[in-house]
C-alpha atoms as a PDB file:
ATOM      1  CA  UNK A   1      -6.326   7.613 -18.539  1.00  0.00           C
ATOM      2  CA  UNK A   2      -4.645  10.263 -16.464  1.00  0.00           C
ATOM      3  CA  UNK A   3      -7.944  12.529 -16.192  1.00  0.00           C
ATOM      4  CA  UNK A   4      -8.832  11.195 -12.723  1.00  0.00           C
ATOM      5  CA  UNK A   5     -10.984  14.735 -12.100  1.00  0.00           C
ATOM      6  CA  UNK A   6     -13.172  13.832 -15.020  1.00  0.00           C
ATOM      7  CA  UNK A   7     -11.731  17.408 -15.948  1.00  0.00           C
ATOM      8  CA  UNK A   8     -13.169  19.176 -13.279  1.00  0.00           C
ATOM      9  CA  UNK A   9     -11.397  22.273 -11.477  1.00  0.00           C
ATOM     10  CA  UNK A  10      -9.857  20.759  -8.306  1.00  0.00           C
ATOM     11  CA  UNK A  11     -11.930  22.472  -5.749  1.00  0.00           C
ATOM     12  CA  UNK A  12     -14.683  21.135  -7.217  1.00  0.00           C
ATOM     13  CA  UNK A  13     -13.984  17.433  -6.476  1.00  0.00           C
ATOM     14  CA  UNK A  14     -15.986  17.458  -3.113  1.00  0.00           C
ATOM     15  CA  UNK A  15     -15.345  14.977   0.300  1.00  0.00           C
ATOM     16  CA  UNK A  16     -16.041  11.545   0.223  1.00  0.00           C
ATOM     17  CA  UNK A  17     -16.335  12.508   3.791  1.00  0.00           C
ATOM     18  CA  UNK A  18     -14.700   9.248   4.835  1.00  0.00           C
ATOM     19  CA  UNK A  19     -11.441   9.218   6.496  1.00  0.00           C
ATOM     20  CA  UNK A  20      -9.344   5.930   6.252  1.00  0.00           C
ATOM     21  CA  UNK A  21      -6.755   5.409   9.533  1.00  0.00           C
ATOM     22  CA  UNK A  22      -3.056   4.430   9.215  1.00  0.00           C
ATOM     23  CA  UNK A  23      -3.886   1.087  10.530  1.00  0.00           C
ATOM     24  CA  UNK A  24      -6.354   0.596   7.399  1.00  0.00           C
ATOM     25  CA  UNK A  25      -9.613   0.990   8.929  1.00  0.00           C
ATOM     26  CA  UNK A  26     -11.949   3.191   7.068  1.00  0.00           C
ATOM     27  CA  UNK A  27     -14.957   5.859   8.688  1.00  0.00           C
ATOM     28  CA  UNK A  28     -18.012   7.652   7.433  1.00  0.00           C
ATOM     29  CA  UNK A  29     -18.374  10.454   9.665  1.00  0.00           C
ATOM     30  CA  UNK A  30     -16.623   9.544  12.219  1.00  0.00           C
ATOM     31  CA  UNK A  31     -18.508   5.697  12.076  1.00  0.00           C
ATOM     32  CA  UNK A  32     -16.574   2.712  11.611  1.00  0.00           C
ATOM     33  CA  UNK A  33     -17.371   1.362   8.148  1.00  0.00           C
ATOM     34  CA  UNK A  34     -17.542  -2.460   8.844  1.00  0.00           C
ATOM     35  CA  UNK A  35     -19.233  -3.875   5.391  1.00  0.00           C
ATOM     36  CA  UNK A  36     -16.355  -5.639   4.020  1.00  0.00           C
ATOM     37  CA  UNK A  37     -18.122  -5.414   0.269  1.00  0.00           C
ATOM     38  CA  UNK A  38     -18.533  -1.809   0.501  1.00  0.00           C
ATOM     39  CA  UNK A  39     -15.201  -1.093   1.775  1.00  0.00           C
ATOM     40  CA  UNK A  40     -14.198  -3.413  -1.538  1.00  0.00           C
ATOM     41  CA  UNK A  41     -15.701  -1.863  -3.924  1.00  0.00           C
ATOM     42  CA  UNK A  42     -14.254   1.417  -2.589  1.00  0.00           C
ATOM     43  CA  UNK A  43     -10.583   0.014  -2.999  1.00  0.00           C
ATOM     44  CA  UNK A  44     -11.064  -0.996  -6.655  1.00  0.00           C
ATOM     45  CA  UNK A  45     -12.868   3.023  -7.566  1.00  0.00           C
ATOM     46  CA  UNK A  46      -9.572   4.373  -5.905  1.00  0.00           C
ATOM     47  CA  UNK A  47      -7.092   6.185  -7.592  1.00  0.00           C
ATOM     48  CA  UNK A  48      -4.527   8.844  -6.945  1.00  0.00           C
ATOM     49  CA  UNK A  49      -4.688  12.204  -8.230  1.00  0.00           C
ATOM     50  CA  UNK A  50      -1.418  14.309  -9.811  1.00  0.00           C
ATOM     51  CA  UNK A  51      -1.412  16.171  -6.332  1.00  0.00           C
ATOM     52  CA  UNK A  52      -1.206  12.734  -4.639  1.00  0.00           C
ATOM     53  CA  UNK A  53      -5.221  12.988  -2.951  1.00  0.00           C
ATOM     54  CA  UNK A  54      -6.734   9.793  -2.975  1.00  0.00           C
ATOM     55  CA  UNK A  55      -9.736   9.661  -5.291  1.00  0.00           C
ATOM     56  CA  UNK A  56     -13.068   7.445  -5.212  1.00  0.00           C
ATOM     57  CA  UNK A  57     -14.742   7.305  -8.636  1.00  0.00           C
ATOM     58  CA  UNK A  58     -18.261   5.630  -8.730  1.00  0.00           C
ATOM     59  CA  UNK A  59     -20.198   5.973 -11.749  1.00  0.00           C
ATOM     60  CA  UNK A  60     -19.733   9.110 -12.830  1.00  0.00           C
ATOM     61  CA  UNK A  61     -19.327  10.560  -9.007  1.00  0.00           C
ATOM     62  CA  UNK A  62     -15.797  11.452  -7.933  1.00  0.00           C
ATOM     63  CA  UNK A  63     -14.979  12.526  -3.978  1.00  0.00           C
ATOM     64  CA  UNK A  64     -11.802  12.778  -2.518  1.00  0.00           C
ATOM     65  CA  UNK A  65     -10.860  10.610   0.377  1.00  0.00           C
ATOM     66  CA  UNK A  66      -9.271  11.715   3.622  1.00  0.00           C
ATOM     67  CA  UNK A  67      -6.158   9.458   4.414  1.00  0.00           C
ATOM     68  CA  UNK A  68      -4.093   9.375   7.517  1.00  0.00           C
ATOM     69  CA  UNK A  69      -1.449   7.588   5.716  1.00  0.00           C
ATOM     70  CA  UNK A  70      -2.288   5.840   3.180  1.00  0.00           C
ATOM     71  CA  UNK A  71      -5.481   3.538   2.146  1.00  0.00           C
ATOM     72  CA  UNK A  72      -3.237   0.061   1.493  1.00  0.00           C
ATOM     73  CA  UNK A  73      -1.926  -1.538   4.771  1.00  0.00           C
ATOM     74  CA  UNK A  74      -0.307  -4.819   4.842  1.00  0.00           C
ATOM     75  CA  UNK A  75      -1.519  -7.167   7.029  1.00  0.00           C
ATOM     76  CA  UNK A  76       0.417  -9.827   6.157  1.00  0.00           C
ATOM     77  CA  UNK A  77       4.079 -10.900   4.307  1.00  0.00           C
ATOM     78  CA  UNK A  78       4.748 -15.026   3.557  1.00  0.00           C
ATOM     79  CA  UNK A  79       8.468 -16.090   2.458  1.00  0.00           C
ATOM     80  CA  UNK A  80       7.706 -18.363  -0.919  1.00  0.00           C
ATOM     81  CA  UNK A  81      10.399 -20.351  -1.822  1.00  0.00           C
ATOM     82  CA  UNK A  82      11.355 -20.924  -5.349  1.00  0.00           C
ATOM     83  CA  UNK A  83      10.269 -24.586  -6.405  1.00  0.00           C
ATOM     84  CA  UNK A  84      11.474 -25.359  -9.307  1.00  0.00           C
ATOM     85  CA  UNK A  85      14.729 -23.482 -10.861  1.00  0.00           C
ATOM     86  CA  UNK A  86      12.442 -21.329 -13.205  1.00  0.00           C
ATOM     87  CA  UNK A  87      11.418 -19.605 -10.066  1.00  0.00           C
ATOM     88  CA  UNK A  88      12.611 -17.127  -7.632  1.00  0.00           C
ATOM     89  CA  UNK A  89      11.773 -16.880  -4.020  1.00  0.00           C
ATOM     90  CA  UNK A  90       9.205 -14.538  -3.504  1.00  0.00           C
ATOM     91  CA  UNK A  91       7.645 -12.278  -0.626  1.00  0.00           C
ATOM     92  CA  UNK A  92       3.612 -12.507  -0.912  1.00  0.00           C
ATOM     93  CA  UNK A  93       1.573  -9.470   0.514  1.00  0.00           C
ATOM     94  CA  UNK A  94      -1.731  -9.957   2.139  1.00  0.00           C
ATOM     95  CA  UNK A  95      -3.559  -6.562   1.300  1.00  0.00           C
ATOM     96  CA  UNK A  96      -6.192  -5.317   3.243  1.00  0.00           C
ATOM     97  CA  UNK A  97      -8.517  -5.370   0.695  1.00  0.00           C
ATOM     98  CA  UNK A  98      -8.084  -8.826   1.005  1.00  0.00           C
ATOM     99  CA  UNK A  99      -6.101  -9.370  -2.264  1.00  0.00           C
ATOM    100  CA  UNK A 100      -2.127 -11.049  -2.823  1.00  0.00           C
ATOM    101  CA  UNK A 101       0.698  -9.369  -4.520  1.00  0.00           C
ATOM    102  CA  UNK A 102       3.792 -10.205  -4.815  1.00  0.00           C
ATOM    103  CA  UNK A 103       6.533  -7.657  -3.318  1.00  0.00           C
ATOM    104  CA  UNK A 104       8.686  -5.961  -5.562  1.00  0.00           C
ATOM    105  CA  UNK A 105      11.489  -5.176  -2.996  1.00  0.00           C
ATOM    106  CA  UNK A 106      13.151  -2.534  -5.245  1.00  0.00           C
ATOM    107  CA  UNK A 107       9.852  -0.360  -3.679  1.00  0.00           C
ATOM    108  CA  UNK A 108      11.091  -0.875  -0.267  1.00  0.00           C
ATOM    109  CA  UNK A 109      11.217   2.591   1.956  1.00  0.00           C
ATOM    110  CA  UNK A 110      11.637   3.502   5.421  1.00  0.00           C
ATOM    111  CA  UNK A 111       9.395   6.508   6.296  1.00  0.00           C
ATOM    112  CA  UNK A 112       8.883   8.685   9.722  1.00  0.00           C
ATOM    113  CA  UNK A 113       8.721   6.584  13.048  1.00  0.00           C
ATOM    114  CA  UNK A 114      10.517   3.826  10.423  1.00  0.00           C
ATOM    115  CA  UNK A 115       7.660   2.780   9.677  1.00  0.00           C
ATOM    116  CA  UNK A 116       7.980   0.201   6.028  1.00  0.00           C
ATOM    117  CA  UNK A 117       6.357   1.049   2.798  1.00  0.00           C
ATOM    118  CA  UNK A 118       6.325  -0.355  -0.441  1.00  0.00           C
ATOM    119  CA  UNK A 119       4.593   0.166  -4.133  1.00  0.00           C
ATOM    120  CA  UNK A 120       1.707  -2.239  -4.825  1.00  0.00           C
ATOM    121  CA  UNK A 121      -0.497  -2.047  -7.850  1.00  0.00           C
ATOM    122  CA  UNK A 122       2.398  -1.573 -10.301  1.00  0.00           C
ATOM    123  CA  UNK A 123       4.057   1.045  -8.433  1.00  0.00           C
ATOM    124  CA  UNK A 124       0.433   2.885  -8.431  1.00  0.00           C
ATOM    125  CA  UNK A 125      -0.087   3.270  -4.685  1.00  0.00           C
ATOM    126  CA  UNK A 126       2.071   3.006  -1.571  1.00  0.00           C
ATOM    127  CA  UNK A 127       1.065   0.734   1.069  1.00  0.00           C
ATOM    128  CA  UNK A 128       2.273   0.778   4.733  1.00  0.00           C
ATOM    129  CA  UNK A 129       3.384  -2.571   6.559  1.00  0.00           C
ATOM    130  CA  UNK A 130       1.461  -3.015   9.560  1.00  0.00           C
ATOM    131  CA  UNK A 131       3.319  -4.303  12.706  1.00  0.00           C
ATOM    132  CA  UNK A 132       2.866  -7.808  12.458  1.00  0.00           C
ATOM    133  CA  UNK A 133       3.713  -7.993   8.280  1.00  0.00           C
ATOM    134  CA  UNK A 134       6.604  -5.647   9.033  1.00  0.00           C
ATOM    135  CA  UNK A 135       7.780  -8.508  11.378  1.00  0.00           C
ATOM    136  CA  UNK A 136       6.937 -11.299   9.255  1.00  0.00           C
ATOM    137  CA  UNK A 137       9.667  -9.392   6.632  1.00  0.00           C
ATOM    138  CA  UNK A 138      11.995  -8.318   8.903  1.00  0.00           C
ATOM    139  CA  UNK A 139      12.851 -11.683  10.282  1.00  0.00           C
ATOM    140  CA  UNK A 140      15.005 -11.604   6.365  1.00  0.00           C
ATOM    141  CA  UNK A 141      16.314  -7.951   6.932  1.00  0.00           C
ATOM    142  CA  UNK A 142      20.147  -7.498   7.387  1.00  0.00           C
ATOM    143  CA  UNK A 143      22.152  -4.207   7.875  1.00  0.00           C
ATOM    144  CA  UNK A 144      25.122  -3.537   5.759  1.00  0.00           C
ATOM    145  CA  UNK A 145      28.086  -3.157   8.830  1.00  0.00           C
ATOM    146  CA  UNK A 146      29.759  -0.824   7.123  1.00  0.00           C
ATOM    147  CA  UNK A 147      27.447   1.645   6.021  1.00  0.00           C
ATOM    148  CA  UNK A 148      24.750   0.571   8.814  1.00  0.00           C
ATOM    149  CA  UNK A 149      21.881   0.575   5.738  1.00  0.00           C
ATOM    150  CA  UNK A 150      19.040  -2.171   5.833  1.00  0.00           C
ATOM    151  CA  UNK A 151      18.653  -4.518   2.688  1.00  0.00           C
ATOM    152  CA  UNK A 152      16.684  -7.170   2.232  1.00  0.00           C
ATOM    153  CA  UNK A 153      18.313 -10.288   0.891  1.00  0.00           C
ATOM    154  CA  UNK A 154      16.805 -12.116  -1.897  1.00  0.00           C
ATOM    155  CA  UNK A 155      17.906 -14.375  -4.747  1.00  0.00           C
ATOM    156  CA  UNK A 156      21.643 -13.114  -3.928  1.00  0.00           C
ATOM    157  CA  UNK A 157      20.425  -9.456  -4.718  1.00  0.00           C
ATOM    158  CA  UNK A 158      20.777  -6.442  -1.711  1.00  0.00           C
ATOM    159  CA  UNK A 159      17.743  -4.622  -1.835  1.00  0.00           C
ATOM    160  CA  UNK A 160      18.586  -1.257   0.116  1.00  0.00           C
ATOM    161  CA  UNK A 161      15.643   0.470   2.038  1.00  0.00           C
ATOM    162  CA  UNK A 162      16.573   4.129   2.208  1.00  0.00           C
END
């Protein structure tokens, strides 16, 4: 709908005063948030504003959520080979939300600290691979030799990651 401030002014979109970590964990003042439905139901009221703040729409309530990095983490990446020759081989992402997406590797990107990123969602939100689903994907990474660039190799296509 694009009117994710319900058309108010921007400063009057108050704090959802919970902060979300850059390994996916999520806080309410400062407390862990550990009710897995709660957090859920947080994930599917989230959108992202034109300015890029994260946005929690309940009802007709709308906060803004502090995020370290960003809300989506990747916890985990599988290798799905194509089995029949209507297929492709596939990467699957384990979200921490507990949903499965498959990885559209034209989204790749290597951020600060190279840390790996992609768009989930239908390019809607970026999500940051957490060590061990970084490692999971990287096991298919390759660097060009003579340009040095990373690509991930799949179905005979170079995806580049810069």
């Amino acid at each position: 709908s694009g009117e994710t401030d319900s058309g108010r002014g921007d400063e009057e979109i108050p704090s959802c005063t919970m902060f979300v970590d850059k390994e996916g964990q999520w806080f309410h003042h400062g407390a862990p948030i550990i009710h897995r439905e709660l957090i859920a139901l947080f994930y599917k009221c989230l959108s992202v504003d034109a300015k890029g703040r994260y946005l929690i729409t309940l009802k007709s309530q709308v906060c803004h959520l502090d995020v370290e990095d960003t809300p989506f983490v990747i916890r985990r990446t599988d290798f799905v080979p194509s089995s029949s020759p209507s297929e492709k081989d596939r990467f699957v992402l384990h979200l921490i939300d507990n949903s499965k997406e498959v990885l559209d590797p034209q989204t790749l990107s290597i951020g600060r600290d190279h840390v790996l990123y992609c768009l989930i969602r239908e390019g809607k939100f970026r999500a940051r691979f957490l060590r061990q689903s970084y490692y999971q994907l990287a096991e298919y990474i390759e660097q060009d030799p003579e340009t040095t660039r990373h690509f991930l190799l799949l179905n005979g296509e170079k995806h580049f990651m810069d």
